[in-house]
C-alpha atoms as a PDB file:
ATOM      1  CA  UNK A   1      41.292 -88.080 -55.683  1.00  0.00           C
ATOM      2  CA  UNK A   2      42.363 -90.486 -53.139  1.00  0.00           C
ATOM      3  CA  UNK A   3      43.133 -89.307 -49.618  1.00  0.00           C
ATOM      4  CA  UNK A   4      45.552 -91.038 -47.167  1.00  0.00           C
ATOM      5  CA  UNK A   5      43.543 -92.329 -44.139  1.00  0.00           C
ATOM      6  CA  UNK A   6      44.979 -94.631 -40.900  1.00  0.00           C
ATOM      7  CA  UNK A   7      42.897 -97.779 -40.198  1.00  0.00           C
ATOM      8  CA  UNK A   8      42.390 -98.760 -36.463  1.00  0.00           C
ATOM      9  CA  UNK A   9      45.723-101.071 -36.549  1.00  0.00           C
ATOM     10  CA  UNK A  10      47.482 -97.911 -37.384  1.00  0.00           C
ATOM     11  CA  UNK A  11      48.068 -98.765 -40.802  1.00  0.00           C
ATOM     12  CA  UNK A  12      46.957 -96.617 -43.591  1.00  0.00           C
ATOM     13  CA  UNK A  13      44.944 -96.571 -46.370  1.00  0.00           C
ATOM     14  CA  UNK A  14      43.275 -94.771 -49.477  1.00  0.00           C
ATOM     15  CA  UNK A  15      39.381 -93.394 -49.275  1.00  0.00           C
ATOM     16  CA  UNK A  16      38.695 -93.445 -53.449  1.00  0.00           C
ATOM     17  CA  UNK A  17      35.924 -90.261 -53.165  1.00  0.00           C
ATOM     18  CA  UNK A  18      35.129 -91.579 -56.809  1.00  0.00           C
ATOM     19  CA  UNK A  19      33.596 -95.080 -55.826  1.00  0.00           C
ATOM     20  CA  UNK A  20      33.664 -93.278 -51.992  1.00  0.00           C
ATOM     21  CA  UNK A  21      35.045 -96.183 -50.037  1.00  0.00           C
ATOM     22  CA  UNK A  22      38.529 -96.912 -48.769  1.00  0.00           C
ATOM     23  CA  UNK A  23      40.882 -99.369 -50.242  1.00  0.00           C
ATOM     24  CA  UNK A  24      41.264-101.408 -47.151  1.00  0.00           C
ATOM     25  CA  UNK A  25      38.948-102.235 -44.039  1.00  0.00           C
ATOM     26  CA  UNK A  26      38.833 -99.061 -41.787  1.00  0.00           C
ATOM     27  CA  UNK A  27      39.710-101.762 -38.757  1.00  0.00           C
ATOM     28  CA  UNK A  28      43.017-102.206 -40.240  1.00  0.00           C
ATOM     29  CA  UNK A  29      43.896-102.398 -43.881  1.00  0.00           C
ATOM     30  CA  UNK A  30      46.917-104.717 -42.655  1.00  0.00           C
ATOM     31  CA  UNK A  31      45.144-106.651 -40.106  1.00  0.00           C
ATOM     32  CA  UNK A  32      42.640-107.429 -43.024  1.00  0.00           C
ATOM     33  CA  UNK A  33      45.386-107.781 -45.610  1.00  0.00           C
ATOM     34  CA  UNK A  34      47.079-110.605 -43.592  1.00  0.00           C
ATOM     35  CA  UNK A  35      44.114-112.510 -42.425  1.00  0.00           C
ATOM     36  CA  UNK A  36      42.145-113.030 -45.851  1.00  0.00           C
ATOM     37  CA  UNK A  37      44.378-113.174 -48.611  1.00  0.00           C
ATOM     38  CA  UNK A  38      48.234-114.440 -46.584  1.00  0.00           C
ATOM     39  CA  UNK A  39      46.259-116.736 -43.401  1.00  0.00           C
ATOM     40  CA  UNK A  40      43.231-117.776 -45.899  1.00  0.00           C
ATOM     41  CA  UNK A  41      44.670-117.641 -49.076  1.00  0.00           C
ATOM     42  CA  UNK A  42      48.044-118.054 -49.887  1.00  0.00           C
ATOM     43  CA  UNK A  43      48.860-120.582 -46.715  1.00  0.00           C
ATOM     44  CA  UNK A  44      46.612-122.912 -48.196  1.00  0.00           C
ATOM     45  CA  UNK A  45      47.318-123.069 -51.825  1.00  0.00           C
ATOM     46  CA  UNK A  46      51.004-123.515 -51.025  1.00  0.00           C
ATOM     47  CA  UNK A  47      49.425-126.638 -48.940  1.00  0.00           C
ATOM     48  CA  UNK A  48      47.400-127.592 -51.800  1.00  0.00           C
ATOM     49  CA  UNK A  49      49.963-126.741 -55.085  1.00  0.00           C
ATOM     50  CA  UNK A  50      53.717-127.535 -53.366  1.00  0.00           C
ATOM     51  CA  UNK A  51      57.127-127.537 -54.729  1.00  0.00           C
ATOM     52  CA  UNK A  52      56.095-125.351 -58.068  1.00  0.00           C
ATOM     53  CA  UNK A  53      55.772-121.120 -58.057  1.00  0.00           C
ATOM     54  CA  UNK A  54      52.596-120.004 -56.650  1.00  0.00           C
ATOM     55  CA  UNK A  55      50.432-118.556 -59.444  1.00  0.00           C
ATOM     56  CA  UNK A  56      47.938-115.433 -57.958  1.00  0.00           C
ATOM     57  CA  UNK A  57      45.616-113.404 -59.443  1.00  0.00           C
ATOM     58  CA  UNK A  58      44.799-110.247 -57.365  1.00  0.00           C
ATOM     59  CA  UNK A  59      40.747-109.128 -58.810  1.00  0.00           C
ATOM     60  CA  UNK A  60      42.023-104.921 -57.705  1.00  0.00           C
ATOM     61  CA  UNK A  61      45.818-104.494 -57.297  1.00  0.00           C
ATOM     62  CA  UNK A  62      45.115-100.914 -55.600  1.00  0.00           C
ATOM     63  CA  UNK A  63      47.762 -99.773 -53.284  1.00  0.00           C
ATOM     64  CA  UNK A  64      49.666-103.028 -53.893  1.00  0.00           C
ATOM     65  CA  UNK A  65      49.514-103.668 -50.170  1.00  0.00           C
ATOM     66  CA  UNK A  66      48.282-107.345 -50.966  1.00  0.00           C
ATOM     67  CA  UNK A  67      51.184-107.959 -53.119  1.00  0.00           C
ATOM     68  CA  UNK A  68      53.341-106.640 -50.455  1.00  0.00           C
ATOM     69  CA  UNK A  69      52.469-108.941 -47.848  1.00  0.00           C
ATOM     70  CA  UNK A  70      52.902-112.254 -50.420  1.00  0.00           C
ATOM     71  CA  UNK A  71      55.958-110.973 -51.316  1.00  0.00           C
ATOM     72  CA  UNK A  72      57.442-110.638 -47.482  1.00  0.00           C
ATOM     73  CA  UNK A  73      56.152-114.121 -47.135  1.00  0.00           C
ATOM     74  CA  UNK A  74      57.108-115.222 -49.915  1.00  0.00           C
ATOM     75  CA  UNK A  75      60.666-114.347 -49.197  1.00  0.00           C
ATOM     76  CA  UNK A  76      60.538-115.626 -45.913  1.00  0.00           C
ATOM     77  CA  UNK A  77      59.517-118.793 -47.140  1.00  0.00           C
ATOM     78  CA  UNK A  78      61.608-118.910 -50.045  1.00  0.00           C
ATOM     79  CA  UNK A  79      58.245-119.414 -52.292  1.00  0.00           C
ATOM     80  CA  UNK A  80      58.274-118.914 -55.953  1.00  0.00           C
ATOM     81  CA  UNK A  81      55.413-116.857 -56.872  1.00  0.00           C
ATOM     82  CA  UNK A  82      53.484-115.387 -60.323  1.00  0.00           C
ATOM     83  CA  UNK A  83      51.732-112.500 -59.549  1.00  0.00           C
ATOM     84  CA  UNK A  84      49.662-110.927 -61.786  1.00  0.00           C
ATOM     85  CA  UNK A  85      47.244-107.948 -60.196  1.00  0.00           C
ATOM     86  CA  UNK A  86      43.986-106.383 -62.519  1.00  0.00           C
ATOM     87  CA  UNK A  87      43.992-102.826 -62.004  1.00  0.00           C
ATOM     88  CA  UNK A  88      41.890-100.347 -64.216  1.00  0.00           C
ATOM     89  CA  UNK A  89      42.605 -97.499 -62.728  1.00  0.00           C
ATOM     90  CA  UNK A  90      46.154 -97.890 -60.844  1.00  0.00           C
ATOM     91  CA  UNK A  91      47.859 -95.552 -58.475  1.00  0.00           C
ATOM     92  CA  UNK A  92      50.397 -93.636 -59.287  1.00  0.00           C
ATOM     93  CA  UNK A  93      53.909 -94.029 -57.540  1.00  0.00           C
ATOM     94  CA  UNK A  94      53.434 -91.261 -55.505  1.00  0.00           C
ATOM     95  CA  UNK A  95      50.250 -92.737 -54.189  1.00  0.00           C
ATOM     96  CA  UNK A  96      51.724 -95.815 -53.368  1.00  0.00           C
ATOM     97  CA  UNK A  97      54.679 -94.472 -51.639  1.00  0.00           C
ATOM     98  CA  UNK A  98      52.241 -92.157 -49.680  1.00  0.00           C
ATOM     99  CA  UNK A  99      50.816 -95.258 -47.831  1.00  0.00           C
ATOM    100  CA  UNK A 100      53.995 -95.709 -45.640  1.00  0.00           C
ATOM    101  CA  UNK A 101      54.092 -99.585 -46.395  1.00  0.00           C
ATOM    102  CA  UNK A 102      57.438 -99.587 -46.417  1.00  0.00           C
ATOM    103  CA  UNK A 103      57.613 -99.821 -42.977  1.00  0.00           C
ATOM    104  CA  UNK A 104      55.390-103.504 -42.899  1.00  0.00           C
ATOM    105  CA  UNK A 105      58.371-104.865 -45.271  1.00  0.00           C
ATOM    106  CA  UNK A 106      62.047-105.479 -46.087  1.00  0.00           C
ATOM    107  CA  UNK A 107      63.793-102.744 -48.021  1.00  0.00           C
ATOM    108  CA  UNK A 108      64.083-104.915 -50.817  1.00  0.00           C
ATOM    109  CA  UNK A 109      60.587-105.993 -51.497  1.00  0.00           C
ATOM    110  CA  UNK A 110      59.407-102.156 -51.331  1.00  0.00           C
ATOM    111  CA  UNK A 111      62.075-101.210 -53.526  1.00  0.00           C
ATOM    112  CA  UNK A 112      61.306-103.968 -56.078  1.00  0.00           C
ATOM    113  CA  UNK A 113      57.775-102.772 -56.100  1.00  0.00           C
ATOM    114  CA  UNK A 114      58.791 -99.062 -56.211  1.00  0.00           C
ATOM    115  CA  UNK A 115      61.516 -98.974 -58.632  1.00  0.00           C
ATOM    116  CA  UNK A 116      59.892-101.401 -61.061  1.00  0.00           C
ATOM    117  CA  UNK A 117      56.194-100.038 -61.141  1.00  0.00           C
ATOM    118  CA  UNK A 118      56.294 -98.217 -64.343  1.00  0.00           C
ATOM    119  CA  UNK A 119      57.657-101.746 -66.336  1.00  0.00           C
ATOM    120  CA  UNK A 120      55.019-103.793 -64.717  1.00  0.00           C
ATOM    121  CA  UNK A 121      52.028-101.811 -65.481  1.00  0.00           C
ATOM    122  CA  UNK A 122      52.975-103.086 -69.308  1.00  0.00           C
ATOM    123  CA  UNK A 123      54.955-106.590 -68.830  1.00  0.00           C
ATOM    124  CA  UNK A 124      55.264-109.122 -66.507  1.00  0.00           C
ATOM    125  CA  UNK A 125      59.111-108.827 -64.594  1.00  0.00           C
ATOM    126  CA  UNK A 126      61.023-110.066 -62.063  1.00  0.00           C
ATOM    127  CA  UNK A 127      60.859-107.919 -59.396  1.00  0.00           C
ATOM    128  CA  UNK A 128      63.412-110.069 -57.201  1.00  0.00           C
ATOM    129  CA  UNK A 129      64.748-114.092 -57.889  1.00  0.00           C
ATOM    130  CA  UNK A 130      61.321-116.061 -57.810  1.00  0.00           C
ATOM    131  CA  UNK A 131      58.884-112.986 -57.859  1.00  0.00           C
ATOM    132  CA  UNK A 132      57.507-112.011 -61.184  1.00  0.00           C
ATOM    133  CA  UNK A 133      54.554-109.348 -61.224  1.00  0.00           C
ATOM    134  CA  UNK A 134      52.505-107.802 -63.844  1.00  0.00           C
ATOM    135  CA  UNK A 135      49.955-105.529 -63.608  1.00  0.00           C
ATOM    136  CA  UNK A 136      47.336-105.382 -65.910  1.00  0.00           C
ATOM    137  CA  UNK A 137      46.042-102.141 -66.741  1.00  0.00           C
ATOM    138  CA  UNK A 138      42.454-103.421 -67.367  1.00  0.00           C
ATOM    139  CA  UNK A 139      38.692-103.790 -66.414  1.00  0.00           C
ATOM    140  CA  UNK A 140      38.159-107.057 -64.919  1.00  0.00           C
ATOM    141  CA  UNK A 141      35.503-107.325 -67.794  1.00  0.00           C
ATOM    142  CA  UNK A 142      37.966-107.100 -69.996  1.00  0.00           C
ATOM    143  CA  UNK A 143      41.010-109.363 -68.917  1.00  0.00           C
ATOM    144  CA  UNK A 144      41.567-112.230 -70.501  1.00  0.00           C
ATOM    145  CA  UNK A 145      44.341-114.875 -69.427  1.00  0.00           C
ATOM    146  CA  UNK A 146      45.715-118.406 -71.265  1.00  0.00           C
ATOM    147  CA  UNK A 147      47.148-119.036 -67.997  1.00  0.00           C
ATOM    148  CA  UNK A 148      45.116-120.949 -65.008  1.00  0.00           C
ATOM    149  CA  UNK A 149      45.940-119.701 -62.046  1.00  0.00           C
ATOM    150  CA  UNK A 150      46.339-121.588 -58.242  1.00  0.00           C
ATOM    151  CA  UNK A 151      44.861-118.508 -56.204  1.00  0.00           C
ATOM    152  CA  UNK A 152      42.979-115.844 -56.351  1.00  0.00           C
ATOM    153  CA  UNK A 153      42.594-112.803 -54.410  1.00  0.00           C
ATOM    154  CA  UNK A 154      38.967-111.250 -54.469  1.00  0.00           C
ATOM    155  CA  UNK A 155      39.595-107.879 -53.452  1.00  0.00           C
ATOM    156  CA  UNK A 156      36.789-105.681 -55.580  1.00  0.00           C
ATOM    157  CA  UNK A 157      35.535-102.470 -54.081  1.00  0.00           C
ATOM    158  CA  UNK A 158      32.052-103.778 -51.662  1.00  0.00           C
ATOM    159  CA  UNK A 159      29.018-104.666 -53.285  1.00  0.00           C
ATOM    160  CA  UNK A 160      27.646-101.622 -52.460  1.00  0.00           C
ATOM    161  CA  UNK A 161      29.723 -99.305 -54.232  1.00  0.00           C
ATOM    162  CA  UNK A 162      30.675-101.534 -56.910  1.00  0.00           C
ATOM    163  CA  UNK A 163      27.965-103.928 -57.560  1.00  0.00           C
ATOM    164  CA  UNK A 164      29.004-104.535 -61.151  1.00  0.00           C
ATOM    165  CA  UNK A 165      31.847-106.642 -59.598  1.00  0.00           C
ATOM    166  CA  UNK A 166      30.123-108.937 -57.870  1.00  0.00           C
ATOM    167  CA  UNK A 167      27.393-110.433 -60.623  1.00  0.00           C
ATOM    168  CA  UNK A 168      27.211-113.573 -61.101  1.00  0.00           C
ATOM    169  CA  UNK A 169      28.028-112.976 -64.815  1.00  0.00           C
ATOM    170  CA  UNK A 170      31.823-111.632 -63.285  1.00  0.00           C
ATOM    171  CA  UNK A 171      32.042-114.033 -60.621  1.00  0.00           C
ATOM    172  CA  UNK A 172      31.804-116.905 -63.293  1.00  0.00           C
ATOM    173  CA  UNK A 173      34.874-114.875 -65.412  1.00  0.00           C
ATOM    174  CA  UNK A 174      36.801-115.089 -62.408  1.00  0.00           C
ATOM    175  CA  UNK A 175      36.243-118.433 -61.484  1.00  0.00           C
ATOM    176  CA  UNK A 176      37.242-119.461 -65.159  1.00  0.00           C
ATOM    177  CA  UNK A 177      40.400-118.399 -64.727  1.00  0.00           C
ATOM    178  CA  UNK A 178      41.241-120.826 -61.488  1.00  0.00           C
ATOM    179  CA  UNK A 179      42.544-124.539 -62.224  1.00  0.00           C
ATOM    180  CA  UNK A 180      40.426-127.370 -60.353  1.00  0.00           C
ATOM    181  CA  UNK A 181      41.911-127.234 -56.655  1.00  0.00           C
ATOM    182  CA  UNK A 182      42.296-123.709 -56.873  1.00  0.00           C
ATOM    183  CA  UNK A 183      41.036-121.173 -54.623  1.00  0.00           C
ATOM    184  CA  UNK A 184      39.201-117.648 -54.012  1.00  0.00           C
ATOM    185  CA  UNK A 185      39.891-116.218 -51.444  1.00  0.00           C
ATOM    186  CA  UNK A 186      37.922-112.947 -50.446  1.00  0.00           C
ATOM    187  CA  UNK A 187      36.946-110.395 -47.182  1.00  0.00           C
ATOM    188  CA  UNK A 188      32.981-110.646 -48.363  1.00  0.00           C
ATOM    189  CA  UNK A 189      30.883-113.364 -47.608  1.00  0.00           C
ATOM    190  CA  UNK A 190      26.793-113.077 -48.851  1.00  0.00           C
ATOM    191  CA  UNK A 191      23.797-115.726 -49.956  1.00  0.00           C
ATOM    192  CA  UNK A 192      23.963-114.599 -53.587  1.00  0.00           C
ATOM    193  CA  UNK A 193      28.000-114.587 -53.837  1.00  0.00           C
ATOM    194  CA  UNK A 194      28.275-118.248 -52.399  1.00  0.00           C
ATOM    195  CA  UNK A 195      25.248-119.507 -54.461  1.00  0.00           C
ATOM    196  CA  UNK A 196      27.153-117.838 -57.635  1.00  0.00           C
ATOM    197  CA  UNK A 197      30.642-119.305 -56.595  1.00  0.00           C
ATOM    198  CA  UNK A 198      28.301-123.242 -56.341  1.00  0.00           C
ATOM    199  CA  UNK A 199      26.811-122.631 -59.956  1.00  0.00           C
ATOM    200  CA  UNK A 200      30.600-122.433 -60.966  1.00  0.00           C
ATOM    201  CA  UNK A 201      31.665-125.045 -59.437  1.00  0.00           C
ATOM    202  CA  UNK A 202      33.220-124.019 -56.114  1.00  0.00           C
ATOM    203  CA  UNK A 203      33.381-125.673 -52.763  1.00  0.00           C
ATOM    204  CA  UNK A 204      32.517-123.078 -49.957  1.00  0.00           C
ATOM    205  CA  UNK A 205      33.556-122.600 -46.760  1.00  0.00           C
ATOM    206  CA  UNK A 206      33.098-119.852 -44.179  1.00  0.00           C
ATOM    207  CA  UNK A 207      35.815-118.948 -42.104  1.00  0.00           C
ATOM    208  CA  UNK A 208      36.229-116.473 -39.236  1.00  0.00           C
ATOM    209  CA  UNK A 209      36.574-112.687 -40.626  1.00  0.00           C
ATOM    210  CA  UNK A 210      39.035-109.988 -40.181  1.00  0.00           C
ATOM    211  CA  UNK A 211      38.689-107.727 -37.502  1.00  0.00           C
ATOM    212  CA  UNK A 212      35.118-105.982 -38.177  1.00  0.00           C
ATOM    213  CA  UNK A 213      34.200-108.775 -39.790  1.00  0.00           C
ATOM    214  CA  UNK A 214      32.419-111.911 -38.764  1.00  0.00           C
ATOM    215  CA  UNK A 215      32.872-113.823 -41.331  1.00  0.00           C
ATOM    216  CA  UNK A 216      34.798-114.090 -44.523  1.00  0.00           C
ATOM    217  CA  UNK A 217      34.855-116.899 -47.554  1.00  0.00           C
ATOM    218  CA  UNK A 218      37.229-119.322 -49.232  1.00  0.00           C
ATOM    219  CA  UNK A 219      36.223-121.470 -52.117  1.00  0.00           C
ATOM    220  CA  UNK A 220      37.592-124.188 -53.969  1.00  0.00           C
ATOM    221  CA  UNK A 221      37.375-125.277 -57.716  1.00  0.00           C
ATOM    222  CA  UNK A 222      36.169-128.695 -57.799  1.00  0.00           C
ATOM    223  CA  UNK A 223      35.627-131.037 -61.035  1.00  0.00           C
ATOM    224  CA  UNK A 224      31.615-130.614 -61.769  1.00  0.00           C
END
C-alpha cells in the first residue's frame, strides 16, 4: 500500500510500507525533485549534448514526479526530450493523480501523462510534440536497452532499504547504458557508490544537496 504523505515544501509524496520509505525526500519531494535531477541533471546535459532531443533514463519512474518537472522544462525551453523511466512495480493512475502534481505543472503536461499512462507502460509515445515517454515495466536487473542514453536519473529507493540497487554489479549496468559525456545524476552520495561509479569509468563531482541533504553527486562518462 502506498499512503499519500506532504513533504516539508508542502508537496506530497508516497511512503511504500513494502520497502517502508517514501518516494521523495520528506524535506520536500519537489524541492529535491528540482535540485538533483532539473538544476544537476538535465541543465547540464542540455549544456553538454545541444541542438539534438535529450535522451533520459529515469533508474525508478515512481510517482512520475521527475518526469513531470523535465517535461515543464522541457516545454518551457522548447527541448526535445526521450524519456524512458524503469519501473517494476508502477503506480496505478489513481496513485498518481492522488499526489496533487497537477498543481506544479501546465494542464497539458499532466494531462499528457494522465491520459496516456496505460499506452506507455507498453510502448514508447508521444505524449506532446518533442516528448516521447515509455515506461518500462521492469527490474532494473532486467532492462536491457540498444539505445545510449545522454542522462540519467538515479532515483532507486536508499541504500538502506534497497541495497540490491546500489551494488557495484548494478551500478556498472547502469553506467553501460550512458554514452561517453553522459551523466548520472543522483540525491545519494557515499565512498563505495563513487569508488563504483570510478571503476566504470565516471568522473565525480560533489555538489551541494537538496534540502536535508549536504551533499549530492553528478558523474560523467569519460573514455577509459
Amino acid at each position: 500500500m502506498n499512503i499519500i504523505t506532504p513533504t516539508a515544501d508542502g508537496s506530497n509524496t508516497l511512503y511504500n510500507d513494502t520497502i517502508g520509505e517514501h518516494y521523495h525526500s520528506k524535506h520536500g519531494a519537489l524541492q529535491e525533485s528540482k535540485h538533483v535531477f532539473i538544476d544537476a541533471g538535465l541543465k547540464q546535459a542540455v549544456l553538454s549534448f545541444p541542438e539534438k532531443p535529450i535522451s533520459i533514463l529515469e533508474i525508478g519512474f515512481g510517482t512520475g514526479l521527475n518526469f513531470l518537472m523535465t517535461s515543464a522544462y522541457a516545454k518551457e525551453q522548447q527541448l526535445a526530450i526521450h524519456y524512458t523511466g524503469i519501473e517494476a512495480y508502477p503506480l496505478t493512475k489513481e496513485e498518481l493523480i492522488s499526489t496533487q502534481y497537477s498543481q506544479y505543472v501546465p494542464s497539458v503536461i499532466w494531462e499528457g501523462l494522465i491520459s496516456n499512462y496505460d499506452t506507455v507502460l507498453t510502448a514508447p509515445f508521444n505524449v506532446q510534440a518533442n516528448q516521447q515517454l515509455r515506461i518500462d515495466h521492469t527490474t532494473l536487473q532486467d532492462f536491457s536497452s540498444s539505445t545510449l542514453f545522454d542522462l540519467v536519473y538515479f532515483d532507486a529507493f536508499s541504500v538502506q532499504h534497497q541495497p540490491e540497487m546500489w551494488s557495484d554489479e548494478i551500478i556498472g549496468h547502469v553506467c553501460s547504458f550512458l554514452k561517453t559525456g553522459g551523466l548520472f545524476v543522483t540525491y545519494a552520495i557515499t565512498g563505495k557508490l563513487k569508488r563504483a561509479l570510478k571503476s566504470f569509468g565516471m568522473k565525480i563531482e560533489k555538489l551541494p544537496g537538496a534540502p536535508g541533504k549536504r551533499e549530492m553527486l553528478r558523474a560523467t562518462k569519460v573514455d577509459l
